[in-house]
PDB file of N, CA and C in Angstrom:
ATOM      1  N   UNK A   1       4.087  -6.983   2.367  1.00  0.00           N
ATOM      2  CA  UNK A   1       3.777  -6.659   0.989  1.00  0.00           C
ATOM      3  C   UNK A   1       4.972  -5.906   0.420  1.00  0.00           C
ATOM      4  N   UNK A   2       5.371  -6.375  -0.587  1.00  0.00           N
ATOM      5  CA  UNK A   2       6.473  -5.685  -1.464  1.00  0.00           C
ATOM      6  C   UNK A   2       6.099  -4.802  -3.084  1.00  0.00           C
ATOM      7  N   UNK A   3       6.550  -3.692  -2.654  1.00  0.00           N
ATOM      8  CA  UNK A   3       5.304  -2.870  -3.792  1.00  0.00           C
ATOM      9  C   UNK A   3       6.882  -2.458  -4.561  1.00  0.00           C
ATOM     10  N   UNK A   4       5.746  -1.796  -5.703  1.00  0.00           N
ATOM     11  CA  UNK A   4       7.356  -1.381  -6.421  1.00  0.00           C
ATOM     12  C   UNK A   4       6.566  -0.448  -7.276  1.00  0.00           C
ATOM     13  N   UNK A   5       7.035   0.898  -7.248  1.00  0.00           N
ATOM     14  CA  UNK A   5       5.678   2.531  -8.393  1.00  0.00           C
ATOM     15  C   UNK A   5       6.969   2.330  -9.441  1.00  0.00           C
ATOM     16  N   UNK A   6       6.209   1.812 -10.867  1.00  0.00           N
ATOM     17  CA  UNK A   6       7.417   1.512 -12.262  1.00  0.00           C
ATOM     18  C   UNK A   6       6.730   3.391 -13.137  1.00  0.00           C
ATOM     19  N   UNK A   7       5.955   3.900 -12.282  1.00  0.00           N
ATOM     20  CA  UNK A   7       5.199   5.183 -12.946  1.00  0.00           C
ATOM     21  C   UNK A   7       6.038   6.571 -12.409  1.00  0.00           C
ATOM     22  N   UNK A   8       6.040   7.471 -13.412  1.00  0.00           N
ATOM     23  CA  UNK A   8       6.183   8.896 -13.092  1.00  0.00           C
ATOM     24  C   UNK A   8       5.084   9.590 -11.970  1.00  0.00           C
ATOM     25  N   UNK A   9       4.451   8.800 -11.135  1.00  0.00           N
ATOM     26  CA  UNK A   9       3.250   9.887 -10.133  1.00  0.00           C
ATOM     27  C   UNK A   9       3.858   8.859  -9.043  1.00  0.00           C
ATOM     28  N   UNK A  10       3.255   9.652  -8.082  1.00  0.00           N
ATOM     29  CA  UNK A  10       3.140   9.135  -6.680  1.00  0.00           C
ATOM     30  C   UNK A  10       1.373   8.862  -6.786  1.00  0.00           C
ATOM     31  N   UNK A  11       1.567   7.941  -5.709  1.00  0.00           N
ATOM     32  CA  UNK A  11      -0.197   6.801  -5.744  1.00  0.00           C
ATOM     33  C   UNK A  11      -0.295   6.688  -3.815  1.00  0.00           C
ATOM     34  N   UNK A  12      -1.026   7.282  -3.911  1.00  0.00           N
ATOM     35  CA  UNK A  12      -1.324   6.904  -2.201  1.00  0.00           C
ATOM     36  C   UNK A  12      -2.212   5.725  -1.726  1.00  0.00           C
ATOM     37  N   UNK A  13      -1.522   4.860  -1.766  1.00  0.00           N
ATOM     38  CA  UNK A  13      -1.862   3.338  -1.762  1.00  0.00           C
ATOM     39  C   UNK A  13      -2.606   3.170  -0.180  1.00  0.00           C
ATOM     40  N   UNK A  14      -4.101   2.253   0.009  1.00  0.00           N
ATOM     41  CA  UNK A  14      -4.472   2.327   0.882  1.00  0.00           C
ATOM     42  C   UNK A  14      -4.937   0.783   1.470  1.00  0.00           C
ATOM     43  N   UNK A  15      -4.909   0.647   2.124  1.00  0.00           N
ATOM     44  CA  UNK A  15      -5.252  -0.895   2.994  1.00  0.00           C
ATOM     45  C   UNK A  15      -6.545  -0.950   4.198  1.00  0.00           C
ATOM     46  N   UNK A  16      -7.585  -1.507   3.335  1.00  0.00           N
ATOM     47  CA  UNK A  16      -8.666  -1.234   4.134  1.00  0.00           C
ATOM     48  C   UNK A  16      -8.838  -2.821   5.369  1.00  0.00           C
ATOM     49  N   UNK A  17      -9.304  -2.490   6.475  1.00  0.00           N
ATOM     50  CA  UNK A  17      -9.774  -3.466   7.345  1.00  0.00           C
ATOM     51  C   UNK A  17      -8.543  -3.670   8.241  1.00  0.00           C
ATOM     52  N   UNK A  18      -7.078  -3.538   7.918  1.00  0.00           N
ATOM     53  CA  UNK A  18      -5.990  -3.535   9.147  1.00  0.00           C
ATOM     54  C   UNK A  18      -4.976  -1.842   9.081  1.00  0.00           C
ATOM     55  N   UNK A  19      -4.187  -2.014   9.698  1.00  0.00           N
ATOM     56  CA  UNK A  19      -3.092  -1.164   9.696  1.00  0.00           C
ATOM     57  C   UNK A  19      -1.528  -1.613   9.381  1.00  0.00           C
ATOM     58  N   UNK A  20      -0.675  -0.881   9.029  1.00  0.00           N
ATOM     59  CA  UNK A  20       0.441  -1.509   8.494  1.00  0.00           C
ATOM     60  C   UNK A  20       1.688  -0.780   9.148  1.00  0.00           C
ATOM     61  N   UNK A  21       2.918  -1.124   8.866  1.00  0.00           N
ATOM     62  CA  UNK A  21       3.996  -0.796   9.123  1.00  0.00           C
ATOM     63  C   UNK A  21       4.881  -0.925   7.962  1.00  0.00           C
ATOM     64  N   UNK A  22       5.597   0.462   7.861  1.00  0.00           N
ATOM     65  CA  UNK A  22       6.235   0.612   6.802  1.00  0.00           C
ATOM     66  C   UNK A  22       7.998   0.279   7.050  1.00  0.00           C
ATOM     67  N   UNK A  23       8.215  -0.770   6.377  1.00  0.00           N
ATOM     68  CA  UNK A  23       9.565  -1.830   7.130  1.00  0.00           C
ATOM     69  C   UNK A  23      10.291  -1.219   6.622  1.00  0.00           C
ATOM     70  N   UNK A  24      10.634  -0.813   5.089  1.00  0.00           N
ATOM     71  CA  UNK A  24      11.846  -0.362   4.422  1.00  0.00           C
ATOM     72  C   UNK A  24      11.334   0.569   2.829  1.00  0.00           C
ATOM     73  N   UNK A  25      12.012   1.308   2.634  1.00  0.00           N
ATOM     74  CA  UNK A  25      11.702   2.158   1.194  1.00  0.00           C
ATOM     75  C   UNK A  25      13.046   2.611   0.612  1.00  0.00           C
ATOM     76  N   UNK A  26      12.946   2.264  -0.965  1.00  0.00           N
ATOM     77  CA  UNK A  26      14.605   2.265  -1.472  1.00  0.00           C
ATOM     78  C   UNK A  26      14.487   3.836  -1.484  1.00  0.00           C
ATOM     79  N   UNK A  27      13.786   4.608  -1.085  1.00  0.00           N
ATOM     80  CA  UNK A  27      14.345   5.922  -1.843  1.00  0.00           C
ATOM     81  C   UNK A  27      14.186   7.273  -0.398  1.00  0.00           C
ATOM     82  N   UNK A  28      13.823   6.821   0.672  1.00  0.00           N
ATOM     83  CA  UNK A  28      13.940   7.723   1.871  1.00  0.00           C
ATOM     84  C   UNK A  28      13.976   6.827   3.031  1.00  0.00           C
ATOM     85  N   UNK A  29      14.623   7.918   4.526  1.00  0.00           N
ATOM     86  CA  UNK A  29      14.733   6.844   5.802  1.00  0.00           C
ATOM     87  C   UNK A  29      13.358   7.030   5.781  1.00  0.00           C
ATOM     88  N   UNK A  30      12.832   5.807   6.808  1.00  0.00           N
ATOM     89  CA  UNK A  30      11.895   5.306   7.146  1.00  0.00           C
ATOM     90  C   UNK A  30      11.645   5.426   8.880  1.00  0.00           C
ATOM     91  N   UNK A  31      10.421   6.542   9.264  1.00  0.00           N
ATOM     92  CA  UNK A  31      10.654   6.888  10.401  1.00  0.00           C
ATOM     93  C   UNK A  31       9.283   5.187  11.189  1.00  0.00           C
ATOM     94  N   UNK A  32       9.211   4.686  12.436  1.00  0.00           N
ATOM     95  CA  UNK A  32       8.427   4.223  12.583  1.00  0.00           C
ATOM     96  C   UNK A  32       7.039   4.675  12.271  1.00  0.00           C
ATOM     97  N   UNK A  33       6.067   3.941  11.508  1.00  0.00           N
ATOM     98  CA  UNK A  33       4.993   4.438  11.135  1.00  0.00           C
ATOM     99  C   UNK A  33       4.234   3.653  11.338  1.00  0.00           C
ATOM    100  N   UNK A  34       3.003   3.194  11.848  1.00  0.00           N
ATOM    101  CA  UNK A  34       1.863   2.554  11.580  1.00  0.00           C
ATOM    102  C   UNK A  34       0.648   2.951  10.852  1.00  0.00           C
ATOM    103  N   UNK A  35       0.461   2.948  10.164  1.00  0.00           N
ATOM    104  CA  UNK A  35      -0.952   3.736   9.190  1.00  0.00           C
ATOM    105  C   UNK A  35      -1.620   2.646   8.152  1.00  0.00           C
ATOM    106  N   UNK A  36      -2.565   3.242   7.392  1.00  0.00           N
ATOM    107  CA  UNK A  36      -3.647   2.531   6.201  1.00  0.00           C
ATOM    108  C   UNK A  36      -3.281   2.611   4.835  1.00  0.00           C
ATOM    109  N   UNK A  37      -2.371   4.009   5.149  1.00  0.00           N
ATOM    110  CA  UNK A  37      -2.022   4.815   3.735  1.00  0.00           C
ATOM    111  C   UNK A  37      -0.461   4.889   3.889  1.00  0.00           C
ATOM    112  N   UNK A  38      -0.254   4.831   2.210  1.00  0.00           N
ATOM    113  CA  UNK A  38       1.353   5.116   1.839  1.00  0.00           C
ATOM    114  C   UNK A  38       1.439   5.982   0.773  1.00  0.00           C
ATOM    115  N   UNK A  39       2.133   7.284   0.904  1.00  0.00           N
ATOM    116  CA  UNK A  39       2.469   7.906  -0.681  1.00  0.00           C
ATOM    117  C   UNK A  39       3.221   7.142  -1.364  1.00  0.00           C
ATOM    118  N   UNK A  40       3.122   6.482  -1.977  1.00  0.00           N
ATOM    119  CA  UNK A  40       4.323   5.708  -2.715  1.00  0.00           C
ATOM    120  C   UNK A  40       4.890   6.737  -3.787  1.00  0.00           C
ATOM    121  N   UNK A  41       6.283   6.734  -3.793  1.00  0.00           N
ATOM    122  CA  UNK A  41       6.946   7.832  -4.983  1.00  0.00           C
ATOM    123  C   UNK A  41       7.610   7.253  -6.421  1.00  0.00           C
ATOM    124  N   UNK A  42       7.217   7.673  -7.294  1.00  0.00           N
ATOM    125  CA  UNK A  42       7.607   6.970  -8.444  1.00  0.00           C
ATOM    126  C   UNK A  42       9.208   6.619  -8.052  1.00  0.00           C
ATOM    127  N   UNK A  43       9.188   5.023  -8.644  1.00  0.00           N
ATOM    128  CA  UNK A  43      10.382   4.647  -8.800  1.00  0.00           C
ATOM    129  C   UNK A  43      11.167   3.813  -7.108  1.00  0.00           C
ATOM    130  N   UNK A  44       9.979   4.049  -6.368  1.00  0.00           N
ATOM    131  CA  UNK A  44      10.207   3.656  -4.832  1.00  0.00           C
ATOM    132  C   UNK A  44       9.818   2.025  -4.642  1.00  0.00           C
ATOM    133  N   UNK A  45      10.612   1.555  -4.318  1.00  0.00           N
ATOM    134  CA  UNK A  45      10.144   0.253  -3.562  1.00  0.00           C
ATOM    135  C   UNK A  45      10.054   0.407  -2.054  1.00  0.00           C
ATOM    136  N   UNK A  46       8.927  -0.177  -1.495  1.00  0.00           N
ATOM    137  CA  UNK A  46       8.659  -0.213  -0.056  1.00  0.00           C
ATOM    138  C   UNK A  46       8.205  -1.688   0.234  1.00  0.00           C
ATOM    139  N   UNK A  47       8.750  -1.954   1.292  1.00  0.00           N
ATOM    140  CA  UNK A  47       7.855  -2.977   2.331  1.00  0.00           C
ATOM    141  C   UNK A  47       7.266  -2.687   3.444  1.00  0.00           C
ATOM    142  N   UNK A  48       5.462  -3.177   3.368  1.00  0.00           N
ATOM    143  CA  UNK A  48       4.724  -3.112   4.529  1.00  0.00           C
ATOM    144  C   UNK A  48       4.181  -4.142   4.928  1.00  0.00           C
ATOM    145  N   UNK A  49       4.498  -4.104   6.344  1.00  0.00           N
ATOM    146  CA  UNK A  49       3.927  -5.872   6.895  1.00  0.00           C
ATOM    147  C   UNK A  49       3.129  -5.335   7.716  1.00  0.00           C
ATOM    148  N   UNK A  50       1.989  -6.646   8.004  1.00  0.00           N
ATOM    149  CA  UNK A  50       0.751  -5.959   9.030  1.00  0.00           C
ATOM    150  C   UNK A  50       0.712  -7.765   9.819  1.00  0.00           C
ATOM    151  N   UNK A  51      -0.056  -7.231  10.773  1.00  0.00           N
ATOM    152  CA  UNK A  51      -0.681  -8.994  10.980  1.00  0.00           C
ATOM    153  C   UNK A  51      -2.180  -8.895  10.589  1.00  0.00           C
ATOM    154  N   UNK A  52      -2.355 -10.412   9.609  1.00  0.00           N
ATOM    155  CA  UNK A  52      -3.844 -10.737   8.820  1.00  0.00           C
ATOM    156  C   UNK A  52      -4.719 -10.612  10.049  1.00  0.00           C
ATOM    157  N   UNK A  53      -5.221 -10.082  10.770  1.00  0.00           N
ATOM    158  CA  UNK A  53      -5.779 -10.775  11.991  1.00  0.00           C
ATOM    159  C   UNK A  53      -7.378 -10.118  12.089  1.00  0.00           C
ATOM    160  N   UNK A  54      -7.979  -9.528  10.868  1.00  0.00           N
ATOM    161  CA  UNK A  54      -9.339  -9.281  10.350  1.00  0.00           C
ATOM    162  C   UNK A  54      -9.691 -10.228   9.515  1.00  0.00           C
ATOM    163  N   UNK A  55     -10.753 -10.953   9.648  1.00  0.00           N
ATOM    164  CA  UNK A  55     -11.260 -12.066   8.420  1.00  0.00           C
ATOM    165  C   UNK A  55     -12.074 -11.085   7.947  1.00  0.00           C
ATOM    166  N   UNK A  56     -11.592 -11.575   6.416  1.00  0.00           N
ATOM    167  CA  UNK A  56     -12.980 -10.847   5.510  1.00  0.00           C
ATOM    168  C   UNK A  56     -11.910 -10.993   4.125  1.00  0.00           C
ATOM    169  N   UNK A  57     -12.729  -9.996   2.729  1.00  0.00           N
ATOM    170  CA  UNK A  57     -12.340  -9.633   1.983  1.00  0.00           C
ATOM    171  C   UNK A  57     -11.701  -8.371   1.707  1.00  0.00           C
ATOM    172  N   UNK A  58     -10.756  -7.945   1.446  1.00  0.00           N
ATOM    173  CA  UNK A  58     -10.222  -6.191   2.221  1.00  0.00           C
ATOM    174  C   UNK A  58      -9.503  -5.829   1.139  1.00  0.00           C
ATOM    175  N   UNK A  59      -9.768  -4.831   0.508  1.00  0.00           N
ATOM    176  CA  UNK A  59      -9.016  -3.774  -0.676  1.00  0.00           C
ATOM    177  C   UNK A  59      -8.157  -3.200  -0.688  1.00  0.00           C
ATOM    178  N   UNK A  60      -7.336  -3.674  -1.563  1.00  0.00           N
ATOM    179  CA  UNK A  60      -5.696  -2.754  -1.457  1.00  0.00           C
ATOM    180  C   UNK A  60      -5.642  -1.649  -2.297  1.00  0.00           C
ATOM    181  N   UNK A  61      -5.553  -0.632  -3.086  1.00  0.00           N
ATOM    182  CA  UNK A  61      -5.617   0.302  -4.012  1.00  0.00           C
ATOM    183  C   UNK A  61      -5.355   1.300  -3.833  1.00  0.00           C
ATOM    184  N   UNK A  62      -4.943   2.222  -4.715  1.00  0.00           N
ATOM    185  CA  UNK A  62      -4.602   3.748  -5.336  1.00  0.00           C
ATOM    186  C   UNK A  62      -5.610   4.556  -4.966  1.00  0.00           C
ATOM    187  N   UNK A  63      -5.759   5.343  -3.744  1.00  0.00           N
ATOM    188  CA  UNK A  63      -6.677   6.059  -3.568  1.00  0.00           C
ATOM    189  C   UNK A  63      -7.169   7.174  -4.532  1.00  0.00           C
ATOM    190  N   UNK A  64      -6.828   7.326  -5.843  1.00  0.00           N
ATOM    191  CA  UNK A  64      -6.798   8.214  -6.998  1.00  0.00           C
ATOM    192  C   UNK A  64      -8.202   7.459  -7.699  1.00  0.00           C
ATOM    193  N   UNK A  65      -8.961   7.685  -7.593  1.00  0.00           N
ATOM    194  CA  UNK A  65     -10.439   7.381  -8.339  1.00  0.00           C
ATOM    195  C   UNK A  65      -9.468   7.070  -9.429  1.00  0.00           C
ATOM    196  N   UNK A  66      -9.123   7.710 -10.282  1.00  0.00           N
ATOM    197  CA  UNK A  66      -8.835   7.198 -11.722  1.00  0.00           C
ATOM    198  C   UNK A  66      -8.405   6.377 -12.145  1.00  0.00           C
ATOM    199  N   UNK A  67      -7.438   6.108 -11.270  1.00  0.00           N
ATOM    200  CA  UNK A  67      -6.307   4.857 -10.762  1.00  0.00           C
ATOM    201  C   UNK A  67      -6.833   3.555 -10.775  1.00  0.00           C
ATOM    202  N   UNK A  68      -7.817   3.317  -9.703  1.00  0.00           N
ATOM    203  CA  UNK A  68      -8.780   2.621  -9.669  1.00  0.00           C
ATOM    204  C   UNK A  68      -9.236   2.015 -10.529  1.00  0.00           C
ATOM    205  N   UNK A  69     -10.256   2.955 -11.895  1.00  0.00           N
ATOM    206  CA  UNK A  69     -10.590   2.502 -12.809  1.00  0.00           C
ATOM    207  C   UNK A  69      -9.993   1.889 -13.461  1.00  0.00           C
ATOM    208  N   UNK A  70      -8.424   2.218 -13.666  1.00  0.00           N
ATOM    209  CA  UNK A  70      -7.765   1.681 -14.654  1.00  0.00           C
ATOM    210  C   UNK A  70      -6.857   0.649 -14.010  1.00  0.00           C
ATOM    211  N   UNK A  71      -7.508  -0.273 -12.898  1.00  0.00           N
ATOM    212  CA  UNK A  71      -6.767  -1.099 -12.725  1.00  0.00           C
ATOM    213  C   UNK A  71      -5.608  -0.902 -11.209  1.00  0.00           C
ATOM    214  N   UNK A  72      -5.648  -0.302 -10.676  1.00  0.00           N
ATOM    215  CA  UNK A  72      -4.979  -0.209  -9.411  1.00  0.00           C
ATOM    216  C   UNK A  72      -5.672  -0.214  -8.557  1.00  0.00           C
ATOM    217  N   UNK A  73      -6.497  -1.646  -8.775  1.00  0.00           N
ATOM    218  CA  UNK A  73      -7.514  -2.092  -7.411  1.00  0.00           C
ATOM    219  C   UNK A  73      -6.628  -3.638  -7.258  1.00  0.00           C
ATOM    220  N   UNK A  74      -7.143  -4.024  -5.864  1.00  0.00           N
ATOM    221  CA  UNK A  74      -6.772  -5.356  -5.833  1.00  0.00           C
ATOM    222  C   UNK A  74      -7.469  -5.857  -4.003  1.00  0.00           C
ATOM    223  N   UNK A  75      -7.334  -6.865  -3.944  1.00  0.00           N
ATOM    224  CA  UNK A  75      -8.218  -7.116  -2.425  1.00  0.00           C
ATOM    225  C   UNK A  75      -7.462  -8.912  -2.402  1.00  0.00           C
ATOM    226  N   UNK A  76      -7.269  -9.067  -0.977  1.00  0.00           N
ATOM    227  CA  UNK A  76      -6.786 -10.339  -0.655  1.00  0.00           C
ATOM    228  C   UNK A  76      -7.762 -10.713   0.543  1.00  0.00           C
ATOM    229  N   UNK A  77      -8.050 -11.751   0.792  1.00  0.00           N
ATOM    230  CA  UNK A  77      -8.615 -12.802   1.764  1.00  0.00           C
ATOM    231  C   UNK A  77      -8.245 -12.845   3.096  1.00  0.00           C
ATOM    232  N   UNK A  78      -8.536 -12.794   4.029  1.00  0.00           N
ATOM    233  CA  UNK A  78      -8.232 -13.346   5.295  1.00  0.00           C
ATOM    234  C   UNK A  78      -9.058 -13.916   6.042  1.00  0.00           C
ATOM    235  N   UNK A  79      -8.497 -15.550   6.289  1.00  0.00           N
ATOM    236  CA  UNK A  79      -9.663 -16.251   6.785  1.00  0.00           C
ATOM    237  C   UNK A  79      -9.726 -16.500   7.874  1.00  0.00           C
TER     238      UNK A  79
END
């Protein structure tokens, strides 16, 4: 997944049903990480790759309730 924060906040972006690895981020080193959650920092691009290997429907989003509402939800497939 290739994310990109175009906002003044940081969004602690979360990935429900697998775990991820955080490959690269334009704006700090990147220590090995495996986790659910990312602070993403305004103005940061990151890549996180996981393997699909949960079937279901699974939610990607801004752990910020507000965030949420306004649209920083999203969920992809794995079949």
């Amino acid at each position: 997944i290739d994310m990109e924060n175009l906002t003044p906040h940081a969004h602690p972006i979360h990935l429900h049903g697998m775990s991820f690895k955080v490959l690269s981020s334009s704006t700090r080193p990147v220590q090995p990480l495996v986790s659910d959650t990312y602070l993403i920092q305004p103005d940061e691009k990151v890549q996180l790759g996981f393997v699909a290997d949960n079937p279901g429907d699974w939610l990607l989003h801004c752990h910020i309730i507000e965030h949420q509402k306004t649209g920083m939800t999203s969920y992809f497939r794995v079949a």
